[in-house]
PDB file of N, CA and C in Angstrom:
ATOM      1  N   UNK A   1       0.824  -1.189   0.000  1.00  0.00           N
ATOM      2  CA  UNK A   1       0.000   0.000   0.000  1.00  0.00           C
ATOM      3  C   UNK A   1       0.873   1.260   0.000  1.00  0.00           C
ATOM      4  N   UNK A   2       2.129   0.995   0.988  1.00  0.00           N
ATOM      5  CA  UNK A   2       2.879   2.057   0.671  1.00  0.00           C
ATOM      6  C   UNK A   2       3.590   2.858  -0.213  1.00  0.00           C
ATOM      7  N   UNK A   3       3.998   1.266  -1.363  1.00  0.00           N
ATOM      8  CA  UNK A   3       4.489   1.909  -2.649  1.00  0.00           C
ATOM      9  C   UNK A   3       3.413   2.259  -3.631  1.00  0.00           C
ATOM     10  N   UNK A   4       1.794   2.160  -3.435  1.00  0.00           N
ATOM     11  CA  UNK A   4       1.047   2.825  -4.011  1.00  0.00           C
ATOM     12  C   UNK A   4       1.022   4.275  -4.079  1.00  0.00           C
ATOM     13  N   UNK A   5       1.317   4.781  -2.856  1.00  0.00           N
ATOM     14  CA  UNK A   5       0.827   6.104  -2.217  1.00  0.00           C
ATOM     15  C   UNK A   5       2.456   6.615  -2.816  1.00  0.00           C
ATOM     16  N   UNK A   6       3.610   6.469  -2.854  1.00  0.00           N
ATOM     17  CA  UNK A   6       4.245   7.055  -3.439  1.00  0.00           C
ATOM     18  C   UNK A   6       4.837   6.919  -4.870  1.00  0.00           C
ATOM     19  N   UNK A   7       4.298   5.937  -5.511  1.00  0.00           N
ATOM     20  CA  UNK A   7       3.392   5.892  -7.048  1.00  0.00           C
ATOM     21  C   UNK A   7       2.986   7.177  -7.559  1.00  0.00           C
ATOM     22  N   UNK A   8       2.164   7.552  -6.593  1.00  0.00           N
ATOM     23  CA  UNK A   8       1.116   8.248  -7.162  1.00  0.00           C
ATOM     24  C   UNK A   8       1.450   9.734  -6.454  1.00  0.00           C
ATOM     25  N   UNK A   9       2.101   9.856  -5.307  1.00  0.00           N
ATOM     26  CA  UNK A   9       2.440  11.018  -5.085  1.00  0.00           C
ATOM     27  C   UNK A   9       3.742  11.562  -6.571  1.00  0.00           C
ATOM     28  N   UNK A  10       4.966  10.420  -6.591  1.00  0.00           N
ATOM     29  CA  UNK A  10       5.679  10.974  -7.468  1.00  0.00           C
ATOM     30  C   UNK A  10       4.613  11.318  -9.109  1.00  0.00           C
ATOM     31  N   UNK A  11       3.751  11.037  -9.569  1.00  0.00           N
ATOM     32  CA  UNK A  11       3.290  10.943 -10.463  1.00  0.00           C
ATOM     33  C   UNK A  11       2.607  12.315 -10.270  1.00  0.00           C
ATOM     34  N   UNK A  12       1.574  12.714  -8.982  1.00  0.00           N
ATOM     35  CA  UNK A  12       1.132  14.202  -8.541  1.00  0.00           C
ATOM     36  C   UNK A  12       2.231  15.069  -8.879  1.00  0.00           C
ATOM     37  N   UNK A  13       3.625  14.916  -8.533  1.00  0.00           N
ATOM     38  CA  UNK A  13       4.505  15.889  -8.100  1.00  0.00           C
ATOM     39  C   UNK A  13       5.190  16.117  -9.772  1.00  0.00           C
ATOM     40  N   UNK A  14       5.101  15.005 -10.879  1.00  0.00           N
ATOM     41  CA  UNK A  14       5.456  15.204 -12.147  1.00  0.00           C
ATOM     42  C   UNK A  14       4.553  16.173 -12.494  1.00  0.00           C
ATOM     43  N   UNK A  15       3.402  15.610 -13.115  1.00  0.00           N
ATOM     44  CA  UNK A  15       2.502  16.821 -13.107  1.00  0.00           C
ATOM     45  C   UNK A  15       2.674  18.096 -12.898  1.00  0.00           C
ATOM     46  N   UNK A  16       2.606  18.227 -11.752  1.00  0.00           N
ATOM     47  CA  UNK A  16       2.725  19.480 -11.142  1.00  0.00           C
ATOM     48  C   UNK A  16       4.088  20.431 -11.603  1.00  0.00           C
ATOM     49  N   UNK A  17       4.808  19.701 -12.402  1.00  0.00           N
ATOM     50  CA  UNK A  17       6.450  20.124 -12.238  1.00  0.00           C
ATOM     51  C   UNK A  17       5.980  20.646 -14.151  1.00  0.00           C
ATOM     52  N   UNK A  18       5.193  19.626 -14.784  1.00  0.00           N
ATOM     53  CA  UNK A  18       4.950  19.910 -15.923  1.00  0.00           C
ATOM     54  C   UNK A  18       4.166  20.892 -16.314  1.00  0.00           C
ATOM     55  N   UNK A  19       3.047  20.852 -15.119  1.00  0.00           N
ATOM     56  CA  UNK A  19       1.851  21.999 -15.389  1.00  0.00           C
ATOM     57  C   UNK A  19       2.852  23.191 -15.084  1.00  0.00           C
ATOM     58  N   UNK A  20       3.705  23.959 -14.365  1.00  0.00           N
ATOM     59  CA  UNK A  20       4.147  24.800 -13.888  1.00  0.00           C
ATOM     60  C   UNK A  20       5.316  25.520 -14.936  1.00  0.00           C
ATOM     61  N   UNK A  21       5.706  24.186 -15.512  1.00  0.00           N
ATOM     62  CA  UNK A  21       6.943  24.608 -16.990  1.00  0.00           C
ATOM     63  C   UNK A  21       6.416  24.965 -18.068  1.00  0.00           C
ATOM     64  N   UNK A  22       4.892  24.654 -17.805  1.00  0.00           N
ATOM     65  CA  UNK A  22       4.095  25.104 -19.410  1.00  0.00           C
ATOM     66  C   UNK A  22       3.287  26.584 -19.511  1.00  0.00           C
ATOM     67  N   UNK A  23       3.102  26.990 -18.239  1.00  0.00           N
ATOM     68  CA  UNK A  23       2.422  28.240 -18.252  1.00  0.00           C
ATOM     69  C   UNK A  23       3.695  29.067 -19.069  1.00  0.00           C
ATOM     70  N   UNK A  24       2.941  30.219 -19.783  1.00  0.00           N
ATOM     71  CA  UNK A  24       3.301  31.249 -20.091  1.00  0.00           C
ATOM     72  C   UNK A  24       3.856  32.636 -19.627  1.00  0.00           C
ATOM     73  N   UNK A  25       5.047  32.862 -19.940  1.00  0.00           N
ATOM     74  CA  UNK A  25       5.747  34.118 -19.515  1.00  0.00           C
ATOM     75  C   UNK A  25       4.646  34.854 -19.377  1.00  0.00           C
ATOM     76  N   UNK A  26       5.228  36.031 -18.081  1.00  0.00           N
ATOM     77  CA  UNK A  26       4.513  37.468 -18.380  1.00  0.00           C
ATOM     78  C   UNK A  26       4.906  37.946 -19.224  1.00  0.00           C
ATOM     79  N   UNK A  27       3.954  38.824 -20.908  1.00  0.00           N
ATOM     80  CA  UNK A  27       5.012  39.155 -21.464  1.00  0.00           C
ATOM     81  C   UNK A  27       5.592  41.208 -20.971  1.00  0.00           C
ATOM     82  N   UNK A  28       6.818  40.745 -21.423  1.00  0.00           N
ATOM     83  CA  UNK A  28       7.409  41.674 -21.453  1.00  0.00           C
ATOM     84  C   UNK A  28       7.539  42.939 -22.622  1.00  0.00           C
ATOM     85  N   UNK A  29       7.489  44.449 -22.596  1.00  0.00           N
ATOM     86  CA  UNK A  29       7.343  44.329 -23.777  1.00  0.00           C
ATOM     87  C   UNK A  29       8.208  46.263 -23.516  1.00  0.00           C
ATOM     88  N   UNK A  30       9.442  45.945 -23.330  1.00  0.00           N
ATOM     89  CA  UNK A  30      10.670  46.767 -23.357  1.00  0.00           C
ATOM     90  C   UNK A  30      10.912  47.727 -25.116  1.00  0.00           C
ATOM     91  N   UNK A  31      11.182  49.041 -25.025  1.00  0.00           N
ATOM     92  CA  UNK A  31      11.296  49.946 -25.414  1.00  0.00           C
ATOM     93  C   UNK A  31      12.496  50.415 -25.914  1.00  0.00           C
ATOM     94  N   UNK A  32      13.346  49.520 -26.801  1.00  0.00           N
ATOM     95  CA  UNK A  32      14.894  49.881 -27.362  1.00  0.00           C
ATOM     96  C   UNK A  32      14.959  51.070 -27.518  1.00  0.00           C
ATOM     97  N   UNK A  33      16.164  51.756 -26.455  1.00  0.00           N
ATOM     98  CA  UNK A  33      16.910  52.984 -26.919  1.00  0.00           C
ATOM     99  C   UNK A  33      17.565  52.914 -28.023  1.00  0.00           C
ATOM    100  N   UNK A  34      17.335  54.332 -28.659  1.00  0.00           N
ATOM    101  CA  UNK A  34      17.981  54.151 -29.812  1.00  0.00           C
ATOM    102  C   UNK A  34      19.156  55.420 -29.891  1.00  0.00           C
ATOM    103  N   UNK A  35      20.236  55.008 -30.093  1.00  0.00           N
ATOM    104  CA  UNK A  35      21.645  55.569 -29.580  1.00  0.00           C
ATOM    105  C   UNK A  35      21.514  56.765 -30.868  1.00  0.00           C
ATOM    106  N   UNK A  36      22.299  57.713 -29.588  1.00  0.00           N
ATOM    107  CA  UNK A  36      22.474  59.219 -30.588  1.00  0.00           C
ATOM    108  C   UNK A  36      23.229  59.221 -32.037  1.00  0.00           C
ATOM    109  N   UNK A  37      24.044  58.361 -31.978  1.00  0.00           N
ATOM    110  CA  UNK A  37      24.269  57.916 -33.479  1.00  0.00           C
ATOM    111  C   UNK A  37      23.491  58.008 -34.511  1.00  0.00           C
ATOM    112  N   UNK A  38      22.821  57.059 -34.357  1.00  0.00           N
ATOM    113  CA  UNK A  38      21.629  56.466 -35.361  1.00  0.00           C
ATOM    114  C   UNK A  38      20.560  57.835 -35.550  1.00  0.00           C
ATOM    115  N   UNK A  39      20.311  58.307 -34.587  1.00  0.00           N
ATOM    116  CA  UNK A  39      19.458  59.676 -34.598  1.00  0.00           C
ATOM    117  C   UNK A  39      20.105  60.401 -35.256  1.00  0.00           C
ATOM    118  N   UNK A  40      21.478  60.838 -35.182  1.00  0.00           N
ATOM    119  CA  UNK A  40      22.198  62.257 -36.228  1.00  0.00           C
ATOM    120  C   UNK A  40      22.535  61.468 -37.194  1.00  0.00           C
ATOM    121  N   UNK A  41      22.700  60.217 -37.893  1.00  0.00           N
ATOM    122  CA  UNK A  41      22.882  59.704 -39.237  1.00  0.00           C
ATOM    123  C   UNK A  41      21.634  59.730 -39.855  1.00  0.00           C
ATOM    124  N   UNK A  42      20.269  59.455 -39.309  1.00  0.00           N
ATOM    125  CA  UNK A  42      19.011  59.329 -40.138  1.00  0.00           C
ATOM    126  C   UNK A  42      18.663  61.278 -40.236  1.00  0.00           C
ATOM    127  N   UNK A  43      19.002  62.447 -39.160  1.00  0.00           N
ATOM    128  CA  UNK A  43      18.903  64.028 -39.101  1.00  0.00           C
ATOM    129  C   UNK A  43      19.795  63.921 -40.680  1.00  0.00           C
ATOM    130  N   UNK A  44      20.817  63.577 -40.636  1.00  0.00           N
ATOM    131  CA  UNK A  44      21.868  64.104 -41.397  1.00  0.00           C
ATOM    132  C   UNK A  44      21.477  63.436 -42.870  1.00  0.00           C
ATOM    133  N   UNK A  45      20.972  62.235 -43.358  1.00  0.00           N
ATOM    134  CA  UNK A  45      20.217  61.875 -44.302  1.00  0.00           C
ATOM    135  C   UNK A  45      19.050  62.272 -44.803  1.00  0.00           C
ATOM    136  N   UNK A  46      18.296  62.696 -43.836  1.00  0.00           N
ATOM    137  CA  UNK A  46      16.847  63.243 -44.343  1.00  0.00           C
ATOM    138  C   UNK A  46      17.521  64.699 -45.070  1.00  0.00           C
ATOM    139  N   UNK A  47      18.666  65.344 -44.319  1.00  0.00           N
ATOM    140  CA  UNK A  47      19.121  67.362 -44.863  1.00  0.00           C
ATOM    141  C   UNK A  47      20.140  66.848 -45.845  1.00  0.00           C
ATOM    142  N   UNK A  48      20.081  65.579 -46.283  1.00  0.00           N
ATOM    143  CA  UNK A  48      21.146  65.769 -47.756  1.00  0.00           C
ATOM    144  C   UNK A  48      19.689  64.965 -48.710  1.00  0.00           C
ATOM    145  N   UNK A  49      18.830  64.523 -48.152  1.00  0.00           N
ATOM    146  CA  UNK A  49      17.899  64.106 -49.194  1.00  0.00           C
ATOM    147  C   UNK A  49      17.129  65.671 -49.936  1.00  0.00           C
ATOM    148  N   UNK A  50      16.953  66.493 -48.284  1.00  0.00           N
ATOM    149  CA  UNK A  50      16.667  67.573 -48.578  1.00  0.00           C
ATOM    150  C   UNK A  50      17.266  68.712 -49.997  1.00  0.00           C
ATOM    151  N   UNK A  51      18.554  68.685 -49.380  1.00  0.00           N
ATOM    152  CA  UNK A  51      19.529  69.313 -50.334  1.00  0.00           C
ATOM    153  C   UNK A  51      19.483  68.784 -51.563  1.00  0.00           C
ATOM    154  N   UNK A  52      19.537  67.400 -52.110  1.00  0.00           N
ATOM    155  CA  UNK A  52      19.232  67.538 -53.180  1.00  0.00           C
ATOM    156  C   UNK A  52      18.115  67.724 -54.169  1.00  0.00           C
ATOM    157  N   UNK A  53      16.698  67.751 -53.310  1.00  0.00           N
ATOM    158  CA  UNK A  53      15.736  68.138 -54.095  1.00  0.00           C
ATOM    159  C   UNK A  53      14.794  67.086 -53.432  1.00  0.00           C
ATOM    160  N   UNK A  54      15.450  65.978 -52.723  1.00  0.00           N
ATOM    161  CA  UNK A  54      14.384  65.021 -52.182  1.00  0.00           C
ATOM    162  C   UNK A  54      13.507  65.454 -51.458  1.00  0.00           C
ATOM    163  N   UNK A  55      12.580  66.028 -51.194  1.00  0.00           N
ATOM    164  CA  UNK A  55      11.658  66.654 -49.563  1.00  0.00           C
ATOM    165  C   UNK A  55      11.134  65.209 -49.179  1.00  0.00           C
ATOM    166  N   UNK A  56      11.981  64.710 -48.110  1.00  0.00           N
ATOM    167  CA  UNK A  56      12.076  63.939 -47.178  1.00  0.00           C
ATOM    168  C   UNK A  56      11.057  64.417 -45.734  1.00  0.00           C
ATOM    169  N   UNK A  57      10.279  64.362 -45.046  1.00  0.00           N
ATOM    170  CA  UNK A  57       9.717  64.654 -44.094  1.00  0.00           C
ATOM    171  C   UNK A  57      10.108  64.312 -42.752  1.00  0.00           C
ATOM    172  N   UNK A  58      10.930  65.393 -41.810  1.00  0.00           N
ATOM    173  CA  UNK A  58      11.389  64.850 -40.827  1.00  0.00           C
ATOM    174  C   UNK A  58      10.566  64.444 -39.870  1.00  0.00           C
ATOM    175  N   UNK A  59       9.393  63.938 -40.175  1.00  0.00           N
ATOM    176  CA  UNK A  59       9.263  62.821 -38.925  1.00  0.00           C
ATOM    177  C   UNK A  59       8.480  61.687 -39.782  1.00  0.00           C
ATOM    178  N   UNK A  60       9.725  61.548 -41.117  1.00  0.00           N
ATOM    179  CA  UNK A  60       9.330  60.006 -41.806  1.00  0.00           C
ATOM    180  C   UNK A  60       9.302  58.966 -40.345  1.00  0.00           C
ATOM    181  N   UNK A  61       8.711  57.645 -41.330  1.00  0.00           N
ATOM    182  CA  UNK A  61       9.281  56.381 -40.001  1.00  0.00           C
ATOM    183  C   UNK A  61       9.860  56.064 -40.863  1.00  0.00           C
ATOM    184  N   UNK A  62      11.037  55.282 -40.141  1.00  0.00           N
ATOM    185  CA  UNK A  62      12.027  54.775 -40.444  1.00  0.00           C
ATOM    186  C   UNK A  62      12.088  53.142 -39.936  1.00  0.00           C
ATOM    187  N   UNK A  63      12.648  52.440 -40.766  1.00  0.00           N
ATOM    188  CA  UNK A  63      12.979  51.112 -39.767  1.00  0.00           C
ATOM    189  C   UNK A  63      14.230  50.476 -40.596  1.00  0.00           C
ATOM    190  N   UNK A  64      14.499  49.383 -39.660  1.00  0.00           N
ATOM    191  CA  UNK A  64      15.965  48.618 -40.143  1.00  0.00           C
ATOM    192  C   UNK A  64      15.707  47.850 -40.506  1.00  0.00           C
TER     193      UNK A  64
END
């Protein structure tokens, strides 16, 4: 009877180990800085698109 009861406890305690690995992250949902670099290379691209005749709109979106 005894190795029933811990049968079935280890079998509770799998479970439990499985139900707990399957839930889902909180998600997270973080806000990349975007380094002063990248800001005065896309300033400095939009005023030579400018310059040559392109009218570029400085607050195009942009992406990578």
């Amino acid at each position: 009877m005894r190795k029933y009861f811990v049968i079935v406890f280890l079998i509770s305690f799998a479970s439990l180990f499985f139900l707990v690995g399957c839930t889902t992250p909180p998600s997270q949902t973080l806000t990349p800085e975007i380094a002063s670099e990248v800001i005065e290379a896309r300033d400095w691209g939009i005023t030579q698109a400018n310059l040559e005749g392109k009218m570029v709109p400085i607050n195009a979106v942009w992406t990578a």
